[in-house]
PDB file of N, CA and C in Angstrom:
ATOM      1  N   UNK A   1       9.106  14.002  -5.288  1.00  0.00           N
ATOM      2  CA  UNK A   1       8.691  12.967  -4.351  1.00  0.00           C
ATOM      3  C   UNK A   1       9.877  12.036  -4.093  1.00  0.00           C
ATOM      4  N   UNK A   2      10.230  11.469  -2.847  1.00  0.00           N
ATOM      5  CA  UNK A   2      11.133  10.859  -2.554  1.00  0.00           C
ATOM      6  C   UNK A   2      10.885   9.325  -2.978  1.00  0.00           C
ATOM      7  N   UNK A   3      11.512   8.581  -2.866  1.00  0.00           N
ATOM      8  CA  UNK A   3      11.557   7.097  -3.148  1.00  0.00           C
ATOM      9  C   UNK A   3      11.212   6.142  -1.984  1.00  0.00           C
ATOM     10  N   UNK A   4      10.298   5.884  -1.927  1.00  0.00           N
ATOM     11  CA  UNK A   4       9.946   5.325  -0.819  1.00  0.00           C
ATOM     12  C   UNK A   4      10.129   3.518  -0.583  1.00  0.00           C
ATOM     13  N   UNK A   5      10.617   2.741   0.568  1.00  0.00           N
ATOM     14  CA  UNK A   5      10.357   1.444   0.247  1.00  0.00           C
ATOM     15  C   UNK A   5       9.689   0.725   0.622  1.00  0.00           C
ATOM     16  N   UNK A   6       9.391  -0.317  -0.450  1.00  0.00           N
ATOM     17  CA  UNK A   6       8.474  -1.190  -0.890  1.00  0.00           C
ATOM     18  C   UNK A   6       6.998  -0.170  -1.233  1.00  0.00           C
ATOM     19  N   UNK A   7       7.093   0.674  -1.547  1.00  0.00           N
ATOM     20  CA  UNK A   7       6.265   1.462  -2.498  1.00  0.00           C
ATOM     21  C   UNK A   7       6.675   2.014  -4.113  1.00  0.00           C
ATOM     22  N   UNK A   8       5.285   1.881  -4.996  1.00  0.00           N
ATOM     23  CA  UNK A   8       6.312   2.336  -5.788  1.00  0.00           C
ATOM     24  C   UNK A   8       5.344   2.999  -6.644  1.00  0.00           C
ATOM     25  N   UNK A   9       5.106   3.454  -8.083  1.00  0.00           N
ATOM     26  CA  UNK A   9       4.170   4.602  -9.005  1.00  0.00           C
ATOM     27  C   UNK A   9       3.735   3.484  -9.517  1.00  0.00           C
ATOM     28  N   UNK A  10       2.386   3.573  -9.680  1.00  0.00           N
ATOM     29  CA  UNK A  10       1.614   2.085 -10.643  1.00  0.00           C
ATOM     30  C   UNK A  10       0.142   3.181 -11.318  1.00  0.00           C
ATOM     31  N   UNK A  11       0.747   2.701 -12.336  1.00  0.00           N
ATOM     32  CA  UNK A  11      -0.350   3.378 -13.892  1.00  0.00           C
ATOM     33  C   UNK A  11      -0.536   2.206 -14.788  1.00  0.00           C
ATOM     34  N   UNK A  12      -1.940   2.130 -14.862  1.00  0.00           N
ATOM     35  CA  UNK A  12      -2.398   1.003 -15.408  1.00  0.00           C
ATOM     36  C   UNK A  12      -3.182   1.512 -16.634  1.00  0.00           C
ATOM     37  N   UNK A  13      -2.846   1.454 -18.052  1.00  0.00           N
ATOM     38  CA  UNK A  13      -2.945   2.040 -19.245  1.00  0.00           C
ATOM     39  C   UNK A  13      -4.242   1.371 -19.601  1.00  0.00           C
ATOM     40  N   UNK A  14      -5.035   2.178 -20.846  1.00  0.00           N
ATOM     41  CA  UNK A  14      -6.591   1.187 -21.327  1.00  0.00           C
ATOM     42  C   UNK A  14      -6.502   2.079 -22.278  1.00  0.00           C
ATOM     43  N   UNK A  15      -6.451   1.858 -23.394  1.00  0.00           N
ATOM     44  CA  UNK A  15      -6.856   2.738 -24.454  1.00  0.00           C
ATOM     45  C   UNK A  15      -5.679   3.631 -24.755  1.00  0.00           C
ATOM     46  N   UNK A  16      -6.803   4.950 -24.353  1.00  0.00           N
ATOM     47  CA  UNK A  16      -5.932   6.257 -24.825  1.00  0.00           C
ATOM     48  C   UNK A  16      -5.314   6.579 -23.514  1.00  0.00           C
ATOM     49  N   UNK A  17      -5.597   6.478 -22.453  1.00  0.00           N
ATOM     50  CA  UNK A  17      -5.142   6.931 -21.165  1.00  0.00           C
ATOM     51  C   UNK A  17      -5.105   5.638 -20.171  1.00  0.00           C
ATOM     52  N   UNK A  18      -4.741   6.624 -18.883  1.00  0.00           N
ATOM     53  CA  UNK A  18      -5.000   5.254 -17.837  1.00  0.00           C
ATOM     54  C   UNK A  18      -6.201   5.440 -16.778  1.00  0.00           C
ATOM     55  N   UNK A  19      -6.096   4.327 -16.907  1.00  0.00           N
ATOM     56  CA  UNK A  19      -7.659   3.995 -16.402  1.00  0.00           C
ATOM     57  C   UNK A  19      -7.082   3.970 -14.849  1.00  0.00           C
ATOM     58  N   UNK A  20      -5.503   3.739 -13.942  1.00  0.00           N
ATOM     59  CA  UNK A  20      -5.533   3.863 -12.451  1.00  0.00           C
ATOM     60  C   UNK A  20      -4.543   4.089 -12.827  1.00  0.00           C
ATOM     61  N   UNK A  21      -3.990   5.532 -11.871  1.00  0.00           N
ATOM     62  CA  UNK A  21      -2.748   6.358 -11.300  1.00  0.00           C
ATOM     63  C   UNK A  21      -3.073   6.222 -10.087  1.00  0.00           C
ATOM     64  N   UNK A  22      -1.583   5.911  -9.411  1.00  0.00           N
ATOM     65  CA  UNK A  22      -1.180   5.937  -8.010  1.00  0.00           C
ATOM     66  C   UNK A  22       0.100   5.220  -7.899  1.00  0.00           C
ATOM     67  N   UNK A  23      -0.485   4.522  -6.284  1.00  0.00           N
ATOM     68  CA  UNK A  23       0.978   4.045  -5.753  1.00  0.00           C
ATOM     69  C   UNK A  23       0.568   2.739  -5.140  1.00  0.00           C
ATOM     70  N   UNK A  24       1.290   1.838  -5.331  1.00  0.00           N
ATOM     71  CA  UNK A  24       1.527   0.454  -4.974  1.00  0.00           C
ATOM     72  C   UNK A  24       2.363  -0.285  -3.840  1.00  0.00           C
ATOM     73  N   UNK A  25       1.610  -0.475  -2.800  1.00  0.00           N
ATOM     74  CA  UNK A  25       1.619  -0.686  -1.431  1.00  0.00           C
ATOM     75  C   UNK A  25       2.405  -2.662  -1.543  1.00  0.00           C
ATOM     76  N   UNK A  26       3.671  -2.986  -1.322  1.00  0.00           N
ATOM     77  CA  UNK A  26       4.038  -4.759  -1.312  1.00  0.00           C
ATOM     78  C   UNK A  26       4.808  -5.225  -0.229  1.00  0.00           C
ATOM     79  N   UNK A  27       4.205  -5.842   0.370  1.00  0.00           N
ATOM     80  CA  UNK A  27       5.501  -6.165   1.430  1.00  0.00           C
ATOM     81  C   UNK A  27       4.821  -7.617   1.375  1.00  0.00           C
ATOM     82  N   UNK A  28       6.399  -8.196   1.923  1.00  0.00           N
ATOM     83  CA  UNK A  28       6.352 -10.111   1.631  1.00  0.00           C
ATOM     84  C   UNK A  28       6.663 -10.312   3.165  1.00  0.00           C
ATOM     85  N   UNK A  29       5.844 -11.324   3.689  1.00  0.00           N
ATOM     86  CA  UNK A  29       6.740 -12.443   5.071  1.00  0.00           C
ATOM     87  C   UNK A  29       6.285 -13.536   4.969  1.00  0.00           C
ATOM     88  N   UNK A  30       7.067 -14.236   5.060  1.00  0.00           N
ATOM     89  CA  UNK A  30       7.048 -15.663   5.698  1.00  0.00           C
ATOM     90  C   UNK A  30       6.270 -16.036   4.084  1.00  0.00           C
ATOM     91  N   UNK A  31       6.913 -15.684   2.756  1.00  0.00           N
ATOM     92  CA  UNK A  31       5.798 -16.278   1.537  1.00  0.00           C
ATOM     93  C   UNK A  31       4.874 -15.816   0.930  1.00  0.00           C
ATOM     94  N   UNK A  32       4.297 -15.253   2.392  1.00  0.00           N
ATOM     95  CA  UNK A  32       3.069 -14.350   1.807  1.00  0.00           C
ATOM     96  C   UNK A  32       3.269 -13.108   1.629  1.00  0.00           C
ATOM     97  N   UNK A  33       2.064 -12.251   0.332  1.00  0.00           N
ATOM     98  CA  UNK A  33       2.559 -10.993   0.114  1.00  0.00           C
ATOM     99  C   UNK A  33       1.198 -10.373   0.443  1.00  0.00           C
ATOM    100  N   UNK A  34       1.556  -8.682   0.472  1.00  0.00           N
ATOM    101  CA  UNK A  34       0.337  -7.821   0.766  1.00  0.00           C
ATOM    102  C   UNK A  34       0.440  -6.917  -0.392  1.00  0.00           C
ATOM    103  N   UNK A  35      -0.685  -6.809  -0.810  1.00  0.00           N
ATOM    104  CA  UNK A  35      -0.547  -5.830  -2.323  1.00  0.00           C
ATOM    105  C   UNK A  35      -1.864  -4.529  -1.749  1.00  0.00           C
ATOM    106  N   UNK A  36      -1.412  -3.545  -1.789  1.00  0.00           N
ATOM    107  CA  UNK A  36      -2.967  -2.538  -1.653  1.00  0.00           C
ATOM    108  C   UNK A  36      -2.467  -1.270  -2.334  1.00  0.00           C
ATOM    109  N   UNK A  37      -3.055  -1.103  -3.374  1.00  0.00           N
ATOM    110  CA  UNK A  37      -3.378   0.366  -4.304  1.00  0.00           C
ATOM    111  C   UNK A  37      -3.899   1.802  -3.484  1.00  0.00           C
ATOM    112  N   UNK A  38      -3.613   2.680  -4.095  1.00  0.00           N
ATOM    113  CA  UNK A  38      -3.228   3.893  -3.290  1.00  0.00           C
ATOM    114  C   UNK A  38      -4.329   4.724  -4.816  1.00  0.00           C
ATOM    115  N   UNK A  39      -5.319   5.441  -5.032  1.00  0.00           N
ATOM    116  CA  UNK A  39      -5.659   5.726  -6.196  1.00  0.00           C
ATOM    117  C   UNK A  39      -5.145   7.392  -6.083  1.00  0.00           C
ATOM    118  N   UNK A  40      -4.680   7.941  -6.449  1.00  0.00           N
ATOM    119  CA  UNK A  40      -4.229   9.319  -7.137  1.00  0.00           C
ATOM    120  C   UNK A  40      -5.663  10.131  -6.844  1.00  0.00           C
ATOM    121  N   UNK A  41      -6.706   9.579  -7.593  1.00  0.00           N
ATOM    122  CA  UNK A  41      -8.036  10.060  -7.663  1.00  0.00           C
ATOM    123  C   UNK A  41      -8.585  10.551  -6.680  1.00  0.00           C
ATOM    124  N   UNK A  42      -8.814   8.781  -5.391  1.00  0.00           N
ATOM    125  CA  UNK A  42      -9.718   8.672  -4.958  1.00  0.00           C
ATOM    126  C   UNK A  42      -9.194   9.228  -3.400  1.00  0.00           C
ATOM    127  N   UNK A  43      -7.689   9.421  -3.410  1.00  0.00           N
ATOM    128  CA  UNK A  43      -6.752  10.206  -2.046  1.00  0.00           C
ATOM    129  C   UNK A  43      -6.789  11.564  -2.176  1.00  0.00           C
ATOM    130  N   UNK A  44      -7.444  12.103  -3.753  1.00  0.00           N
ATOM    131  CA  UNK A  44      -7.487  13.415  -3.488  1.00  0.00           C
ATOM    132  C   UNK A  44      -5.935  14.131  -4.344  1.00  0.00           C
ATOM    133  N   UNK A  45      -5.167  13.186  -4.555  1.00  0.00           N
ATOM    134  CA  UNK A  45      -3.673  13.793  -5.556  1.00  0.00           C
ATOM    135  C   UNK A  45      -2.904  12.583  -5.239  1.00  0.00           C
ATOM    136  N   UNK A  46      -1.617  13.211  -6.274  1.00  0.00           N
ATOM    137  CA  UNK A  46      -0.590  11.721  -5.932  1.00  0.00           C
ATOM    138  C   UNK A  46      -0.445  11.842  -4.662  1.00  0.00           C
ATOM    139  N   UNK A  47       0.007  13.333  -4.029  1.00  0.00           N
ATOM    140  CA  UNK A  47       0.563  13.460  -2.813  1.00  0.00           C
ATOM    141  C   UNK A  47       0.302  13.170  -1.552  1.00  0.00           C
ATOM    142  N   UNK A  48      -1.124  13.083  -1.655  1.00  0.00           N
ATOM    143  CA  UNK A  48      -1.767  12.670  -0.528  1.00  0.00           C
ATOM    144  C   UNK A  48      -2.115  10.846  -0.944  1.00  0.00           C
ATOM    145  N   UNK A  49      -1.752  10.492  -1.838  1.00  0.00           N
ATOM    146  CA  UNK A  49      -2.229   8.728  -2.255  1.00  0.00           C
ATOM    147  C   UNK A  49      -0.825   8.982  -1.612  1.00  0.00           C
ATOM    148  N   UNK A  50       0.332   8.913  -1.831  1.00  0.00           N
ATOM    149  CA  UNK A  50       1.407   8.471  -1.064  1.00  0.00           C
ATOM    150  C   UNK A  50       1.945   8.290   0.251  1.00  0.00           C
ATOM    151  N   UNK A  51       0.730   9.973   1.107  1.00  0.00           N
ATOM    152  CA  UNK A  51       1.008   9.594   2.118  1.00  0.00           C
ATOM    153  C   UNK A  51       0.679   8.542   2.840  1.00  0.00           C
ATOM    154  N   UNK A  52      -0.554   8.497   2.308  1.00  0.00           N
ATOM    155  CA  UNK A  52      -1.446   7.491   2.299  1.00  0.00           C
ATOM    156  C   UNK A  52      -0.837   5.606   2.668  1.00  0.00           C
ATOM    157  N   UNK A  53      -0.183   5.999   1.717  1.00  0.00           N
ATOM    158  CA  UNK A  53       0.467   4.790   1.671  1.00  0.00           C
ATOM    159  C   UNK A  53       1.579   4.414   2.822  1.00  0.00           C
ATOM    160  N   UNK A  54       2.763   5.325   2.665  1.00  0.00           N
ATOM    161  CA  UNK A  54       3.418   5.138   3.691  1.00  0.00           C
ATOM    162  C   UNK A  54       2.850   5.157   5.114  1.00  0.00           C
ATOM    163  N   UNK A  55       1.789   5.616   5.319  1.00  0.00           N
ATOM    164  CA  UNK A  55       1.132   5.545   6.496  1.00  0.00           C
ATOM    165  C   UNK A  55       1.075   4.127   6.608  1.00  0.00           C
ATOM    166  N   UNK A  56       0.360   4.026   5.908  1.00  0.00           N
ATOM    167  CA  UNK A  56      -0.804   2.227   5.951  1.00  0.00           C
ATOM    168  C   UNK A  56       1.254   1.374   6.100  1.00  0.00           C
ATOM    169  N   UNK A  57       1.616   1.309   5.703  1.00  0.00           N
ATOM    170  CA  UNK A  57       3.345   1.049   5.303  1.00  0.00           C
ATOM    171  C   UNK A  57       4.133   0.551   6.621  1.00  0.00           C
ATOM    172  N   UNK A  58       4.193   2.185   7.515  1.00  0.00           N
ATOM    173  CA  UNK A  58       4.831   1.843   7.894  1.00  0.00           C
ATOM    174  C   UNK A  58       3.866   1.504   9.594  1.00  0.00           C
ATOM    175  N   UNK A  59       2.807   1.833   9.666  1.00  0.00           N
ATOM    176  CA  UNK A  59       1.851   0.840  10.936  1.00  0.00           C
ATOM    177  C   UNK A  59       1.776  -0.762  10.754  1.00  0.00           C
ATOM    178  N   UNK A  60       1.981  -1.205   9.649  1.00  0.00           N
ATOM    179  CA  UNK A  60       1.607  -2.197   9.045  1.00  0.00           C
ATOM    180  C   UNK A  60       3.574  -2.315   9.892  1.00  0.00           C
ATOM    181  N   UNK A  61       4.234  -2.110   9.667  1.00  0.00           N
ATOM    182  CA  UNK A  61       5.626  -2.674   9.707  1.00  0.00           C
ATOM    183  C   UNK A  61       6.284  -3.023  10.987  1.00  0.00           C
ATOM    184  N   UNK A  62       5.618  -1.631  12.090  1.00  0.00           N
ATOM    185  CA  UNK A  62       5.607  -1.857  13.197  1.00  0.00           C
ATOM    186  C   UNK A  62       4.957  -2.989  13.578  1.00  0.00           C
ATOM    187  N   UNK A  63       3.707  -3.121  13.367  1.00  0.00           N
ATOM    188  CA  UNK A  63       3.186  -4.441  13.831  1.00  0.00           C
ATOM    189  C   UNK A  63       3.624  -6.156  13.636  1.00  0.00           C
ATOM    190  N   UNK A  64       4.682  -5.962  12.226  1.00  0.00           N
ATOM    191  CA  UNK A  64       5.203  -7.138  11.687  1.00  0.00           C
ATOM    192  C   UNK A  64       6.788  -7.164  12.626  1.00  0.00           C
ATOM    193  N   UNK A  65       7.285  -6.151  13.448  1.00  0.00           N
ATOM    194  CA  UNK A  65       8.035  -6.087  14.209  1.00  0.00           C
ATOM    195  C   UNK A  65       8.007  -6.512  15.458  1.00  0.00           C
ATOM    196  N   UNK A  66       6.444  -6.653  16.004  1.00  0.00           N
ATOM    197  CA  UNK A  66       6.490  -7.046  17.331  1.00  0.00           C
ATOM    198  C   UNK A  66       6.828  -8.670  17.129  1.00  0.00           C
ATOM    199  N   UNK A  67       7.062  -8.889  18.801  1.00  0.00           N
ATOM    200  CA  UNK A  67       7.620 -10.398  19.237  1.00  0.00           C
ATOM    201  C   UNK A  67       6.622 -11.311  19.114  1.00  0.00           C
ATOM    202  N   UNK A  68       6.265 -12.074  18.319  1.00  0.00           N
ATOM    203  CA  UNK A  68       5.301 -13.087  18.273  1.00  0.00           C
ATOM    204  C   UNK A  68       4.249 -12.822  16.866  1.00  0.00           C
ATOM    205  N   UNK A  69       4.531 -11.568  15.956  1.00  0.00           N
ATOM    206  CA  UNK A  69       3.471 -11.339  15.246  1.00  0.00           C
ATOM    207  C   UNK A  69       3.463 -12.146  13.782  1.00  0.00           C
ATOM    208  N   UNK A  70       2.111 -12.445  13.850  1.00  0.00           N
ATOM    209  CA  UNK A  70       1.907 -13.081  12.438  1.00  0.00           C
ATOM    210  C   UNK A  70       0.995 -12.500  11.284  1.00  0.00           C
ATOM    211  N   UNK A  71       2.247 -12.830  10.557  1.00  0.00           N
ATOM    212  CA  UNK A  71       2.143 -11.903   9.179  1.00  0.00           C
ATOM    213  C   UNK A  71       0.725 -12.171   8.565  1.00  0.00           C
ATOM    214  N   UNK A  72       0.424 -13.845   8.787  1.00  0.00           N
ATOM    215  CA  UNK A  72      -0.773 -13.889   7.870  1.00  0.00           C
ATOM    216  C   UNK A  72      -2.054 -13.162   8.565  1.00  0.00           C
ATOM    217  N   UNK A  73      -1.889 -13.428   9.652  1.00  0.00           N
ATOM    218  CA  UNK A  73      -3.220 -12.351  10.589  1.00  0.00           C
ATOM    219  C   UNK A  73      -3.337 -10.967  10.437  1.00  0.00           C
ATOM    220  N   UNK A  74      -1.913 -10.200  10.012  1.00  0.00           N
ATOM    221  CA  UNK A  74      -1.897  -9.196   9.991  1.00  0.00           C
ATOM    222  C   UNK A  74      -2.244  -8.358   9.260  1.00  0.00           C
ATOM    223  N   UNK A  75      -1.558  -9.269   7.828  1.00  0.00           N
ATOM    224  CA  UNK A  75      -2.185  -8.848   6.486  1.00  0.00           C
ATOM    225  C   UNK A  75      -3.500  -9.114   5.911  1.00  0.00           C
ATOM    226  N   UNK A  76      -4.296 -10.411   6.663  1.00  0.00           N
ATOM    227  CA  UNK A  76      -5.898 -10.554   6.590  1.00  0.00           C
ATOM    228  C   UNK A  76      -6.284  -9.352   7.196  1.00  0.00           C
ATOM    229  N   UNK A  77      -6.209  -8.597   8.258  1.00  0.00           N
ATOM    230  CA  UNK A  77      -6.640  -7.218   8.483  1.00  0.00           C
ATOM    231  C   UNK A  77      -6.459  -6.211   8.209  1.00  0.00           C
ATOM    232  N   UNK A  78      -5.544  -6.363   7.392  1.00  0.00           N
ATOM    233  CA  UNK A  78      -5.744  -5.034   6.558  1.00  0.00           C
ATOM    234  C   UNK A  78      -6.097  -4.822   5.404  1.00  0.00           C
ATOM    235  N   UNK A  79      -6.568  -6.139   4.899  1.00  0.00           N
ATOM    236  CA  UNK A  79      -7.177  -6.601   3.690  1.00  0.00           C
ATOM    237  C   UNK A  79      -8.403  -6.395   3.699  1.00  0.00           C
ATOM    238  N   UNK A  80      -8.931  -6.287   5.038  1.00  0.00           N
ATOM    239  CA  UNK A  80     -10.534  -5.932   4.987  1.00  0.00           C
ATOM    240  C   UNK A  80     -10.378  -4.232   5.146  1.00  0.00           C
ATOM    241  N   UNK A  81      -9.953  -3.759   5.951  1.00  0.00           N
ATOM    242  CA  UNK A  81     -10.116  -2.341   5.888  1.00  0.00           C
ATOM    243  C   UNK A  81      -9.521  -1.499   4.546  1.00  0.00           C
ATOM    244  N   UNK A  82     -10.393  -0.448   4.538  1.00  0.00           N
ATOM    245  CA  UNK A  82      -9.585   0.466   3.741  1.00  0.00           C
ATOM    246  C   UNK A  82      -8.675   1.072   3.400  1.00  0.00           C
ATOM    247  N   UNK A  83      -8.265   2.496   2.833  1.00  0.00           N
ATOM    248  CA  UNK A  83      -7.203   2.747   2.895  1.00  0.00           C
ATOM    249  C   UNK A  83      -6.643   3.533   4.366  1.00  0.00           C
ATOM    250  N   UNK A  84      -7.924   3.903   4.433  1.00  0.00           N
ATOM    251  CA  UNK A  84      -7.353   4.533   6.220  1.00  0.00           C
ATOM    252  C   UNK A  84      -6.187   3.553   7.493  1.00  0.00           C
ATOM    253  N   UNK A  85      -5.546   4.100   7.851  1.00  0.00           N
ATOM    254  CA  UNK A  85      -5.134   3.657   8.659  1.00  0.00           C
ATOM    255  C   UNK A  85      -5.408   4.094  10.123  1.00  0.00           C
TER     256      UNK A  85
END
């Protein structure tokens, strides 16, 4: 798997094992940050939680690119939806 940015592998340990495998979705503007989990599980494999991610990633980036866009509006909407993009 390639290295992707502002994504990264997040395993969250409990016991004997981990209780969440995947990938960890962060991008910062203007202060504010966007955090959204990618589950290994619940995408069906890592491979598809990643695409997953970079999807959501890089629509999310385009939109923080247009002329006038605000980050905090942007990232409140995608805070309500799922992982679909």
């Amino acid at each position: 798997m390639t290295k992707e940015k502002h994504i990264t592998r997040y395993g969250q340990e409990q016991g004997q094992g981990y209780t969440f495998k995947g990938w960890r979705l962060c991008l910062t503007r203007n202060g504010e940050r966007f955090v959204r989990y990618f589950s290994d599980l619940k995408s069906g494999g890592a491979e598809k939680a990643l695409a997953d991610a970079v999807a959501m990633r890089d629509v999310m980036l385009a939109e923080l690119a247009a002329d006038g866009a605000d980050s905090h509006e942007i990232f409140n909407r995608y805070r309500r939806l799922g992982n679909e993009c």
